[in-house]
Protein backbone atom coordinates (compact mmCIF):
# COMPACT_ATOMS: atom_id res chain seq x y z
CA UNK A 1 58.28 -85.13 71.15
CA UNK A 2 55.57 -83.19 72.64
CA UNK A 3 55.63 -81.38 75.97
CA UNK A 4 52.44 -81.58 77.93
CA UNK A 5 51.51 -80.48 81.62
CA UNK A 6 48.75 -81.72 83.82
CA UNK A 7 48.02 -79.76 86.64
CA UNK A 8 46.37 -81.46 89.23
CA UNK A 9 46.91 -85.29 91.04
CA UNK A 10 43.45 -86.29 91.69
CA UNK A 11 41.61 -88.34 89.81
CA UNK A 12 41.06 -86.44 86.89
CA UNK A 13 44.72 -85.35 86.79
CA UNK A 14 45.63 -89.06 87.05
CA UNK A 15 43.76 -90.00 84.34
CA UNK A 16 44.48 -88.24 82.15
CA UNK A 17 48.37 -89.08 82.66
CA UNK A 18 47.57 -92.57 82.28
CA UNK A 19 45.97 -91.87 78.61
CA UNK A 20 48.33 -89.74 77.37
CA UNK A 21 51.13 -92.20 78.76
CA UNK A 22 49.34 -95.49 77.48
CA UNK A 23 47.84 -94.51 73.66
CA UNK A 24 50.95 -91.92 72.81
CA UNK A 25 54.10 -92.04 75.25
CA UNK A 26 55.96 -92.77 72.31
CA UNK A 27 55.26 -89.13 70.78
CA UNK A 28 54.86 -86.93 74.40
CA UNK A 29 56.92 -86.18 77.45
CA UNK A 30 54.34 -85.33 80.21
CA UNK A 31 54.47 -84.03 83.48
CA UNK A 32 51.85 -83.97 86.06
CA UNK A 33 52.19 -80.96 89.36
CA UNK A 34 50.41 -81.57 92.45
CA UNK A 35 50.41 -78.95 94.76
CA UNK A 36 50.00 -81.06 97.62
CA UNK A 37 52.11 -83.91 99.28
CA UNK A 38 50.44 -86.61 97.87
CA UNK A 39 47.26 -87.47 95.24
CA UNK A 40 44.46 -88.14 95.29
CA UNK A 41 42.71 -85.21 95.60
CA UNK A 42 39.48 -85.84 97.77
CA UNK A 43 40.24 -89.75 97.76
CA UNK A 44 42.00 -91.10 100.44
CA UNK A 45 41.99 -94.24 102.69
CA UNK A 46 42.93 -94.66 106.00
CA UNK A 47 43.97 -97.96 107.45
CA UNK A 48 43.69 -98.01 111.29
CA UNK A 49 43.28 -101.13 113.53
CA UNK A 50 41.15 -102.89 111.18
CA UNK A 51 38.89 -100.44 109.80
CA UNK A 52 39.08 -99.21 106.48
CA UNK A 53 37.75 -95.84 105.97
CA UNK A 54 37.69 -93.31 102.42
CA UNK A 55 38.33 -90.05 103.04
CA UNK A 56 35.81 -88.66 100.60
CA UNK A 57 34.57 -90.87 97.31
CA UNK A 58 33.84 -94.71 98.38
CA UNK A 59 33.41 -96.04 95.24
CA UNK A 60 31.94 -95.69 91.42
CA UNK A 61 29.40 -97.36 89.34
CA UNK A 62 30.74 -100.31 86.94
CA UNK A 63 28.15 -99.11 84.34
CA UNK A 64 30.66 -96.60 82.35
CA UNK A 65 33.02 -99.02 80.46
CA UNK A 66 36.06 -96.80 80.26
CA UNK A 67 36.77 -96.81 83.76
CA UNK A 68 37.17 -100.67 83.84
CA UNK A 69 38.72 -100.40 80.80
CA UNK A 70 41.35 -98.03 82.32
CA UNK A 71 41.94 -100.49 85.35
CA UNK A 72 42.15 -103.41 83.38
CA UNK A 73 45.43 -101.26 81.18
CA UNK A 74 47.02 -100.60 84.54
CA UNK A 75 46.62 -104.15 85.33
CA UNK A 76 44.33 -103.54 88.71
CA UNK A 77 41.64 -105.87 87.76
CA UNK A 78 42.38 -108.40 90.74
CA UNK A 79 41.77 -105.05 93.27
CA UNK A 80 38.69 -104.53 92.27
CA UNK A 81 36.32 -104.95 95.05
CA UNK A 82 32.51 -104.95 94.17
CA UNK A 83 29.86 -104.13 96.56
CA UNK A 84 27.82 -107.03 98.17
CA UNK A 85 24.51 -107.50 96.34
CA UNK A 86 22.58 -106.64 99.79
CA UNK A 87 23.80 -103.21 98.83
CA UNK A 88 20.87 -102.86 96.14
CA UNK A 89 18.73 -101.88 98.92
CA UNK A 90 18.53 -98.60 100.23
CA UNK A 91 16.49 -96.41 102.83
CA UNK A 92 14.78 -93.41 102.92
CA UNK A 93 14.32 -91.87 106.28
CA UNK A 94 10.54 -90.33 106.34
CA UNK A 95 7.80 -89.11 109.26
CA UNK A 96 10.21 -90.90 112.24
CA UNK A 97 11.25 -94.40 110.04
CA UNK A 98 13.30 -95.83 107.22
CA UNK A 99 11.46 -96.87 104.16
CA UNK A 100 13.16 -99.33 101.57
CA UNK A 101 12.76 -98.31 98.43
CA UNK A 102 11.35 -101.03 96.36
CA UNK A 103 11.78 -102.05 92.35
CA UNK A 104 8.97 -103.46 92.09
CA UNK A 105 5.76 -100.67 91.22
CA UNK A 106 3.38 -102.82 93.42
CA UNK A 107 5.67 -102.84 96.60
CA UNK A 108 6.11 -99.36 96.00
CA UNK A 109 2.96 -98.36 95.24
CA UNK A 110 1.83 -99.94 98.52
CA UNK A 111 4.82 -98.33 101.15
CA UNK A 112 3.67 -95.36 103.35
CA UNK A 113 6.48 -93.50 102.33
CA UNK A 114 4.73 -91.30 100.37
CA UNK A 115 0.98 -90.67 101.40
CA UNK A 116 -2.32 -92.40 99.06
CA UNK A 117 -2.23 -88.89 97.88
CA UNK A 118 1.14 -88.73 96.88
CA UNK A 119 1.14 -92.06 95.23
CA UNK A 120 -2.02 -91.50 93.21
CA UNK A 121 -0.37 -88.21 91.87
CA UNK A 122 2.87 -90.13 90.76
CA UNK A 123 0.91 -92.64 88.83
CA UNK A 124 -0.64 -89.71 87.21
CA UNK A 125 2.95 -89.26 85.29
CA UNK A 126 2.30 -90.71 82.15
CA UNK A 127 -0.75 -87.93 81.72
CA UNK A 128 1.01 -85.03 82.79
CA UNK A 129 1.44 -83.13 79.45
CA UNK A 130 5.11 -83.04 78.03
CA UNK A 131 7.20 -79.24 78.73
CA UNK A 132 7.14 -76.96 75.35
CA UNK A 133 9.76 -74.70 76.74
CA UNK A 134 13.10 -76.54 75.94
CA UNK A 135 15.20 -73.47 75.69
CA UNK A 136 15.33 -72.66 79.53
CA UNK A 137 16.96 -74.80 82.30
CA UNK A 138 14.98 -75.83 84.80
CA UNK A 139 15.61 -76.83 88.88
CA UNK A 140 15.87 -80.46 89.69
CA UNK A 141 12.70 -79.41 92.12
CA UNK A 142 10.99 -77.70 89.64
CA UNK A 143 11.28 -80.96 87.06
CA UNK A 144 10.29 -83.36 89.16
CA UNK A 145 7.64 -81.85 91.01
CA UNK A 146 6.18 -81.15 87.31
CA UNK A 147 6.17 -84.38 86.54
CA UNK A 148 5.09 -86.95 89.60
CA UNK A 149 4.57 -84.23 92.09
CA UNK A 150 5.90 -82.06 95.29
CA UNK A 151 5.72 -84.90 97.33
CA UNK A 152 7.71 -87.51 95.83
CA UNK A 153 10.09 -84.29 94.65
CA UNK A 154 11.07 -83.40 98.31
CA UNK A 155 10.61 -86.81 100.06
CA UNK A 156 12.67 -88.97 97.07
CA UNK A 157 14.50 -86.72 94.73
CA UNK A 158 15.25 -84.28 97.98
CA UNK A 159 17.41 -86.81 99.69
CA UNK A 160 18.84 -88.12 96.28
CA UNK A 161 20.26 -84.86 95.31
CA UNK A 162 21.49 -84.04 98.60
CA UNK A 163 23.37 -87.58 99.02
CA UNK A 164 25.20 -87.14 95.71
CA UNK A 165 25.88 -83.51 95.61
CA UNK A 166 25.36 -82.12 98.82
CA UNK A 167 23.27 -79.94 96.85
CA UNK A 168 19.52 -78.20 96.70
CA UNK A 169 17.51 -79.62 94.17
CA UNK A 170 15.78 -75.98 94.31
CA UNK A 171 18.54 -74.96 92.93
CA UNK A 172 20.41 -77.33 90.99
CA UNK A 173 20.38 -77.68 86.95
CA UNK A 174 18.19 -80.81 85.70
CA UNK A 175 19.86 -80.48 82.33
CA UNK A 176 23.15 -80.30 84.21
CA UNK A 177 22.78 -82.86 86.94
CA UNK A 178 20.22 -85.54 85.07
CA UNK A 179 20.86 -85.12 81.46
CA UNK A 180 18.80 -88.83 80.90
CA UNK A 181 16.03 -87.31 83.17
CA UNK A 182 15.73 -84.47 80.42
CA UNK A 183 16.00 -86.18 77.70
CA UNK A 184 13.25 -88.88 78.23
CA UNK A 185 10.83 -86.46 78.85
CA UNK A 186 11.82 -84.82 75.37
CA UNK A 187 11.84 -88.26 73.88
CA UNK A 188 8.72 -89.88 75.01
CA UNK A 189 7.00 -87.13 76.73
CA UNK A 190 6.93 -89.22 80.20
CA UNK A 191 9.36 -90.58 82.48
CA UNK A 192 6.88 -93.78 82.85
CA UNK A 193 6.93 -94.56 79.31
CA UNK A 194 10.46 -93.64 78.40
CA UNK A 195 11.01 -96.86 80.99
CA UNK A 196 8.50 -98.87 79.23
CA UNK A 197 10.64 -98.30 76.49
CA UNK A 198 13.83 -99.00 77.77
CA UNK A 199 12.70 -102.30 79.21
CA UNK A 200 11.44 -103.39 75.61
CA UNK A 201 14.30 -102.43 74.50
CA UNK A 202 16.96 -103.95 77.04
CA UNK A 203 14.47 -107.60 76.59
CA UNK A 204 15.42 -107.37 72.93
CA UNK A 205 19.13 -106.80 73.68
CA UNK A 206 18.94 -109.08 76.49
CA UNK A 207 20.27 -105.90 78.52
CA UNK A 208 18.96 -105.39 81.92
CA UNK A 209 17.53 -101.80 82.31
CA UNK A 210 17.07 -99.18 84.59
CA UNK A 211 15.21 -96.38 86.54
CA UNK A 212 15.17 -92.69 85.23
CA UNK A 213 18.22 -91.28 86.61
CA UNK A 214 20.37 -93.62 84.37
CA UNK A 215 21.78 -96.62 83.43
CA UNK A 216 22.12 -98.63 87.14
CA UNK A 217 25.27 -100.48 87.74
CA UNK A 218 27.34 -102.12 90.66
CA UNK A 219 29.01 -100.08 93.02
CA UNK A 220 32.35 -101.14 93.41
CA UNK A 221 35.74 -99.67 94.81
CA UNK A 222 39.00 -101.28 95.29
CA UNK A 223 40.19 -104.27 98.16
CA UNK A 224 41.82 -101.61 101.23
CA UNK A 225 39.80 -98.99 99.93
CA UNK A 226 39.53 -96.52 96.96
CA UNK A 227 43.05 -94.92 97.59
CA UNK A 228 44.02 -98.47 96.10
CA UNK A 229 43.63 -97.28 92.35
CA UNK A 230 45.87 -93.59 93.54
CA UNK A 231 48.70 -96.12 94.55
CA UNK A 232 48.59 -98.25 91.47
CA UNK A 233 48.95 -94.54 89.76
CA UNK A 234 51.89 -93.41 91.57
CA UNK A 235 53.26 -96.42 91.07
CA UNK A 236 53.34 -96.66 87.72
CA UNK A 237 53.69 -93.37 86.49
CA UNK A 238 55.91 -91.90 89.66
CA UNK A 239 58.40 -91.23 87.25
CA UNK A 240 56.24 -88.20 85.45
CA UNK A 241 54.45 -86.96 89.29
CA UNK A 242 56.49 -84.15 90.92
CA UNK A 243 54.23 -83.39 94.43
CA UNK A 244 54.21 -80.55 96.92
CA UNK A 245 54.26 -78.66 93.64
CA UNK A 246 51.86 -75.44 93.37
CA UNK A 247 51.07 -73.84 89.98
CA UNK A 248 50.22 -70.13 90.43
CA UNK A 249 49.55 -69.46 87.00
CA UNK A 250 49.00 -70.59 82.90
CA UNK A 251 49.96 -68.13 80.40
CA UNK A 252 50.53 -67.96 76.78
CA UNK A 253 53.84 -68.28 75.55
CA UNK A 254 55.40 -68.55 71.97
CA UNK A 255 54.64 -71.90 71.14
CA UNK A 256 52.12 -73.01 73.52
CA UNK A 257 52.05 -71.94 77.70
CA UNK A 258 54.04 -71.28 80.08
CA UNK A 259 53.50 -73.18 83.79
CA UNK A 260 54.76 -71.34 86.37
CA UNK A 261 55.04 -72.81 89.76
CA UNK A 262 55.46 -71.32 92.98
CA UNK A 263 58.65 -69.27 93.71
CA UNK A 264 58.92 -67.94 90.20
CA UNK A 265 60.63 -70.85 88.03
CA UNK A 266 58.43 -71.23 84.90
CA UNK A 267 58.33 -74.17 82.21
CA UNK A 268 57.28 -74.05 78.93
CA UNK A 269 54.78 -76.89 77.44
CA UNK A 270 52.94 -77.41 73.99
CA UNK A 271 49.98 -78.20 75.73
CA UNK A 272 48.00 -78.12 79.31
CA UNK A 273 45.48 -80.03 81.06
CA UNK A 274 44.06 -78.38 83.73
CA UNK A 275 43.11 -81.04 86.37
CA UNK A 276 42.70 -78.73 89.63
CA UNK A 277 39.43 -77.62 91.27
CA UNK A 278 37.82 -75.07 89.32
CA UNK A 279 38.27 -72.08 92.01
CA UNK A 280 41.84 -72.91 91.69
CA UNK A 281 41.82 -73.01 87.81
CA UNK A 282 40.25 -69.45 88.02
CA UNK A 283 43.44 -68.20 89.74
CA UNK A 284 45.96 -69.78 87.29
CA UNK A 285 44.56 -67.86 84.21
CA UNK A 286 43.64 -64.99 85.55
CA UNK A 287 46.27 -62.99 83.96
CA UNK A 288 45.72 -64.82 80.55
CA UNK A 289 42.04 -64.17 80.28
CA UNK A 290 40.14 -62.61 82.66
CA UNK A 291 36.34 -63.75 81.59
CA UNK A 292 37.32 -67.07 81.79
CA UNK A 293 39.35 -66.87 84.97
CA UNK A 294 35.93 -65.34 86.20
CA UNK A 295 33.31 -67.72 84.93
CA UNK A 296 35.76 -70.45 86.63
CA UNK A 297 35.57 -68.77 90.02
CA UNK A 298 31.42 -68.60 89.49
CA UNK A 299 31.38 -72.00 89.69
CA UNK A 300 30.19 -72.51 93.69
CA UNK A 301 31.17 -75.48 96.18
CA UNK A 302 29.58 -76.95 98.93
CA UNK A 303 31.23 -77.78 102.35
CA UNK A 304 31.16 -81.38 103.24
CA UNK A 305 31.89 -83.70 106.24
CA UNK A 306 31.94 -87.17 106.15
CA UNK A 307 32.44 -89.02 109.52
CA UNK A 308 33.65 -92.70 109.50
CA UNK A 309 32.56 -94.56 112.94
CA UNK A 310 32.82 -97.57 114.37
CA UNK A 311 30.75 -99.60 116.63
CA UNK A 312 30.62 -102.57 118.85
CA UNK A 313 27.83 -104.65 116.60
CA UNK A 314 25.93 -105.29 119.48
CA UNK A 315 25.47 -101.73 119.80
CA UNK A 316 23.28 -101.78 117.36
CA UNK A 317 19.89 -103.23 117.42
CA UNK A 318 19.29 -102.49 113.30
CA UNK A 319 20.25 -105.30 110.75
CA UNK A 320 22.08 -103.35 108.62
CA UNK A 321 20.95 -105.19 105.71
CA UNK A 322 21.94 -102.81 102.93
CA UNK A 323 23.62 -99.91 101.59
CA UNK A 324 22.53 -96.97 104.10
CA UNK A 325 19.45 -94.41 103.87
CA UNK A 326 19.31 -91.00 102.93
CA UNK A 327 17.09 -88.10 104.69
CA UNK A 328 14.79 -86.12 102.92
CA UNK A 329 15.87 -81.97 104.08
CA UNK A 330 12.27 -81.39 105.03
CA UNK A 331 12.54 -84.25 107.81
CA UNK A 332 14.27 -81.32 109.89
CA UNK A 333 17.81 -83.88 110.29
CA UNK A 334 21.10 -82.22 110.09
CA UNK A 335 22.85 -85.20 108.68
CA UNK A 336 22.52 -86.10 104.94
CA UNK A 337 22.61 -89.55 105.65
CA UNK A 338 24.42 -92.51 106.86
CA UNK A 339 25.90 -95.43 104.27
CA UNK A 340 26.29 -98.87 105.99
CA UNK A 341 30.18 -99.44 104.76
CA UNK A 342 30.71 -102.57 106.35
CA UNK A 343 27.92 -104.08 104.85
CA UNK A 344 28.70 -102.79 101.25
CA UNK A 345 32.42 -104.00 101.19
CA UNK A 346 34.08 -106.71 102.70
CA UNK A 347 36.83 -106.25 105.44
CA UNK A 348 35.85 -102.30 106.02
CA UNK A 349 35.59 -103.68 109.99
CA UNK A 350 37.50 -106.06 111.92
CA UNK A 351 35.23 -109.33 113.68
CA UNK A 352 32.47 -107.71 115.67
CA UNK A 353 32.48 -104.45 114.51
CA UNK A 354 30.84 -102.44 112.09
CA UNK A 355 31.33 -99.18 110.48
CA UNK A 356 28.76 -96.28 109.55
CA UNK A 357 29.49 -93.68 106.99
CA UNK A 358 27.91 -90.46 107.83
CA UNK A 359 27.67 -87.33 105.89
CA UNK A 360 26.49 -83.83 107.51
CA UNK A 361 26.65 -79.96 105.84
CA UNK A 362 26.33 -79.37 102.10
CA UNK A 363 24.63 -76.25 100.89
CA UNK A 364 21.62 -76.73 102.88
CA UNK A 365 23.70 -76.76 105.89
CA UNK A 366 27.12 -74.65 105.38
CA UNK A 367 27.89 -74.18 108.83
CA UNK A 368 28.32 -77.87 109.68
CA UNK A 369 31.72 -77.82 108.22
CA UNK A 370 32.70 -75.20 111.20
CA UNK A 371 31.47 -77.53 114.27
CA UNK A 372 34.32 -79.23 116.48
CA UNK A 373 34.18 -82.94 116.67
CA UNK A 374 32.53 -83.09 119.39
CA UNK A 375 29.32 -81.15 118.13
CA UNK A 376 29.53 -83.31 115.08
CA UNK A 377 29.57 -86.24 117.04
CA UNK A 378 26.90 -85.08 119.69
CA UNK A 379 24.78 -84.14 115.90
CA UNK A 380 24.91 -87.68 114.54
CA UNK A 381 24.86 -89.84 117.96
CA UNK A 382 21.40 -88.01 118.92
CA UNK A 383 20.46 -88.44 115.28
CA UNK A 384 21.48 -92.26 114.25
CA UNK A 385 20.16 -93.39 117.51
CA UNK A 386 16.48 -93.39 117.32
CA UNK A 387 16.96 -94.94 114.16
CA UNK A 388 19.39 -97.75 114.33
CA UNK A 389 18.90 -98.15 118.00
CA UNK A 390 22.97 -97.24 119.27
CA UNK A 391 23.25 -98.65 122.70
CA UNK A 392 27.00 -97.25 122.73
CA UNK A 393 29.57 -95.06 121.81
CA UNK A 394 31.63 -95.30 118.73
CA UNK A 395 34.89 -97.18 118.82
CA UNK A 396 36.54 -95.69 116.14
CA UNK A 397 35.97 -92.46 114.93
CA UNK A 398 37.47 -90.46 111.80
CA UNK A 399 36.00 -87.17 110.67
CA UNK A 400 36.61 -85.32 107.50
CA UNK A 401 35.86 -82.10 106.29
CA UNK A 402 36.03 -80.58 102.94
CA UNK A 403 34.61 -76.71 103.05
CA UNK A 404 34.66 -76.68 99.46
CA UNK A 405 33.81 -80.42 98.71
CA UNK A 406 31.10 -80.81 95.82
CA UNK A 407 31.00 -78.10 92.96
CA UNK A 408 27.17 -77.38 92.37
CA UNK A 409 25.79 -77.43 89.00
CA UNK A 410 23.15 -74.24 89.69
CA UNK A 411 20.64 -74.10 86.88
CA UNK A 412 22.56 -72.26 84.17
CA UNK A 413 25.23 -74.24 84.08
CA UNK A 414 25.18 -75.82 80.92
CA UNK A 415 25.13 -72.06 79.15
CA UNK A 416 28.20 -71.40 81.52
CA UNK A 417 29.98 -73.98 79.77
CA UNK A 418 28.69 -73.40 76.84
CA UNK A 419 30.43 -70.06 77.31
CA UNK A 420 33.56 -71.95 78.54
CA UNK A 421 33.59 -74.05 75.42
CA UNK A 422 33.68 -70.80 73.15
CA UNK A 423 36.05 -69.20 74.95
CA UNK A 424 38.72 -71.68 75.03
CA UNK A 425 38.33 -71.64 70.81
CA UNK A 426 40.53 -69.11 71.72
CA UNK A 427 44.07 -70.96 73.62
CA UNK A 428 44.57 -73.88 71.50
CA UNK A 429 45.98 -76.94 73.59
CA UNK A 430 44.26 -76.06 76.95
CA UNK A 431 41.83 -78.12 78.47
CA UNK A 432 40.03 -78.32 81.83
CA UNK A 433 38.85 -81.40 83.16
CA UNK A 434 37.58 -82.25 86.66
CA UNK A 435 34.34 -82.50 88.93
CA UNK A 436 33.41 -78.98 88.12
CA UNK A 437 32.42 -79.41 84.51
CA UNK A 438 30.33 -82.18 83.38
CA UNK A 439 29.50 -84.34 86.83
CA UNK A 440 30.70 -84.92 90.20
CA UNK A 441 31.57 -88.90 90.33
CA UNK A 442 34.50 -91.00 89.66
CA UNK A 443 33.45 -92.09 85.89
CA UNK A 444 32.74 -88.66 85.30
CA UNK A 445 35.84 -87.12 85.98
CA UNK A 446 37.52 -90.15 83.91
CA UNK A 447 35.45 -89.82 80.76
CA UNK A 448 36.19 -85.74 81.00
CA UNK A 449 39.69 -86.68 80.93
CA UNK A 450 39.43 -88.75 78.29
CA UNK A 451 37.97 -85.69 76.51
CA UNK A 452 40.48 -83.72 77.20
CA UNK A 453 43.09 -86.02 76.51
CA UNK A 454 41.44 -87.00 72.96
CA UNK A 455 41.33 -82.85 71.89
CA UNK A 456 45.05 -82.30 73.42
CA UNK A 457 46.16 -85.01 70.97
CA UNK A 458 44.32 -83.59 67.69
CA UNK A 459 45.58 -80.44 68.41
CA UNK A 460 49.15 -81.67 68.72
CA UNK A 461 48.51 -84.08 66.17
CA UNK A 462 49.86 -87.23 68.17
């Protein structure tokens, strides 16, 4: 029997646990430390006079198979929860209204949310001549605005980076961030006809296809909330979870690494996936190896604060017909944006209410994370309002802050994990898995896992 630690309980850590347990619990013992009281990590749900709110994460994309296929083996298929199909349409907040952002190229082509100029230069795509320089990363910003234009980069892209990563596409890594993005421009030289080509494709397969950023999907989370799937985990692996457990450092030991948590007691394992934020990790090996301790602790965060409120619905003159809208950074708004819950997900409100997801800070705006409820209310009453139309105060009102929520994948990244990669040639039987590596969402942090799991087993040969 193999001895294996996982250090970490959200939903990397958990994960992984559940595919070590499931494909070789015959041939492992494995424990999983979680520094604090409970897991979860960033997900969490609270359940307060009929509102449902997540603490951070509301959801993931159905499009990645091994997530479902990781529910369905802990026998949570009957939880699953997918978003009403009114969710497909989405809002972007531009020049004083929201715009919905259309599938179809005619309906788009013919909204005012970008000007005639703006449009005319986005059609212009397929001409633009393909990059020669393959060898450098390149900013989000930069890609985009190379290929249909400043416009559509900081009225569309703008608000899309900012709503997943709390980030600056100025600054972010394309290669990093939108791997697909990259690629179809290598492919086919334009985003336009790497579409085309998907499309003839997917009618061949009978597969639906999608827009540039990916593979689409439905968003779906879990009935009561995402903190669902964390209880199905502690419920069926409790046995292997010791919490209120912090690891203070990894090293090497005779025949694989030593864990030692806080107070001084140390345990010996064969093997160790690290599952804890990357800042963290950096402190646990910093004995062990100092370069990598140090590339881990380059890896930068931004603050975050999502705030769940509830209204009266007659409060609010605006249909809420959809998933939310996002706000380009340009537009001079302090919040990111503002997701509809209660019309995504069933039962998020009880009869006659609604609730409004709203997300302020990320690295545009660090400070945000700092203001008192109060401010932060004040910031996204004066804000919502002229948009929605609020004719009253919120009902319900849960605010939470993360100062280092969303790692940011600054262009460079992929060579710093390159670098990562060849350094851990060097300890055998460690692994790091989380939202700091290869993307920030649910799927991604399960498909690291898997990863990490799958190289963890070769090397003990399981």
């Amino acid at each position: 029997m193999k001895h294996i630690a996982i250090i970490g309980g959200g939903i990397a850590g958990l994960s992984a646990l559940h595919f070590l347990r499931h494909r070789y619990g015959d041939r492992c013992r494995v424990v999983l430390y979680e520094c604090e009281d409970r897991l979860g990590g960033t997900i969490g749900t609270d359940r307060i006079g009929g509102f449902i709110s997540d603490w951070g994460p509301n959801g993931f994309l159905d499009r990645i198979p091994l997530t479902l296929e990781m529910v369905s083996e802990l026998g949570a298929d009957e939880l699953l929860d997918p978003a009403d199909k009114s969710a497909g349409k989405r809002y972007i907040y531009n020049r004083g209204r929201l715009h919905e952002i259309s599938p179809s190229p005619i309906a788009f082509m013919r909204s005012p949310l970008l000007s005639l100029k703006g449009r005319l230069r986005l059609v212009a795509e397929p001409f633009i001549r393909k990059r020669r320089d393959w060898d450098n990363d390149e900013s989000i910003f930069d890609f985009v605005s190379r290929r249909i234009g400043s416009e559509a980069a900081a009225t569309m892209v703008d608000s899309m980076v900012s709503g997943i990563f709390g980030g600056d596409s100025r600054k972010l890594s394309l290669e990093a961030c939108f791997p697909i993005m990259r690629k179809m421009e290598y492919d086919h030289g334009s985003l336009v006809k790497a579409m085309i080509a998907k499309k003839r494709a997917a009618k061949k397969s009978g597969k639906s296809s999608s827009g540039p950023s990916g593979p689409g999907g439905q968003l779906t989370s879990f009935k009561n909330g995402l903190n669902t799937l964390i209880e199905v985990f502690a419920e069926r692996y409790g046995d292997a979870i010791t919490t209120g457990c912090p690891i203070t450092e990894i090293a090497r030991a005779e025949n694989g690494y030593r864990v030692v948590r806080e107070g001084g007691a140390a345990v010996e394992f064969d093997a160790v996936i690290c599952a804890a934020p990357a800042f963290a990790a950096a402190d646990m090996v910093a004995g062990m190896n100092q370069s990598l301790s140090k590339l881990l602790a380059s890896i930068p965060y931004a603050s975050i604060v999502v705030a769940c409120l509830g209204y009266d619905r007659q409060d609010i003159a605006h249909d809420l017909d959809g998933f939310g809208f996002l706000i380009p950074r340009r537009q001079g708004k302090r919040i990111l944006g503002s997701i509809w819950t209660s019309s995504i997900f069933s039962g998020r409100s009880p009869e006659g209410m609604v609730q409004l997801r709203t997300m302020i800070g990320g690295d545009t705006d660090p400070g945000a994370v700092e203001l008192s409820d109060g401010e932060l209310l004040d910031i996204i009453t004066e804000e919502l309002s002229p948009v929605l139309g609020l004719a009253g105060p919120a009902a319900y009102i849960r605010i939470f802050r993360y100062k280092r929520g969303i790692p940011q994948f600054l262009v460079g990244h992929p060579a710093r994990m390159s670098q990562m990669n060849d350094l851990l040639r060097d300890f055998p039987g460690l692994s790091f898995t989380g939202n700091a590596y290869e993307g920030v969402g649910l799927n991604d942090c399960v498909v690291r896992s898997e990863k990490a799991v799958m190289a963890t087993a070769k090397h003990l040969g399981l």
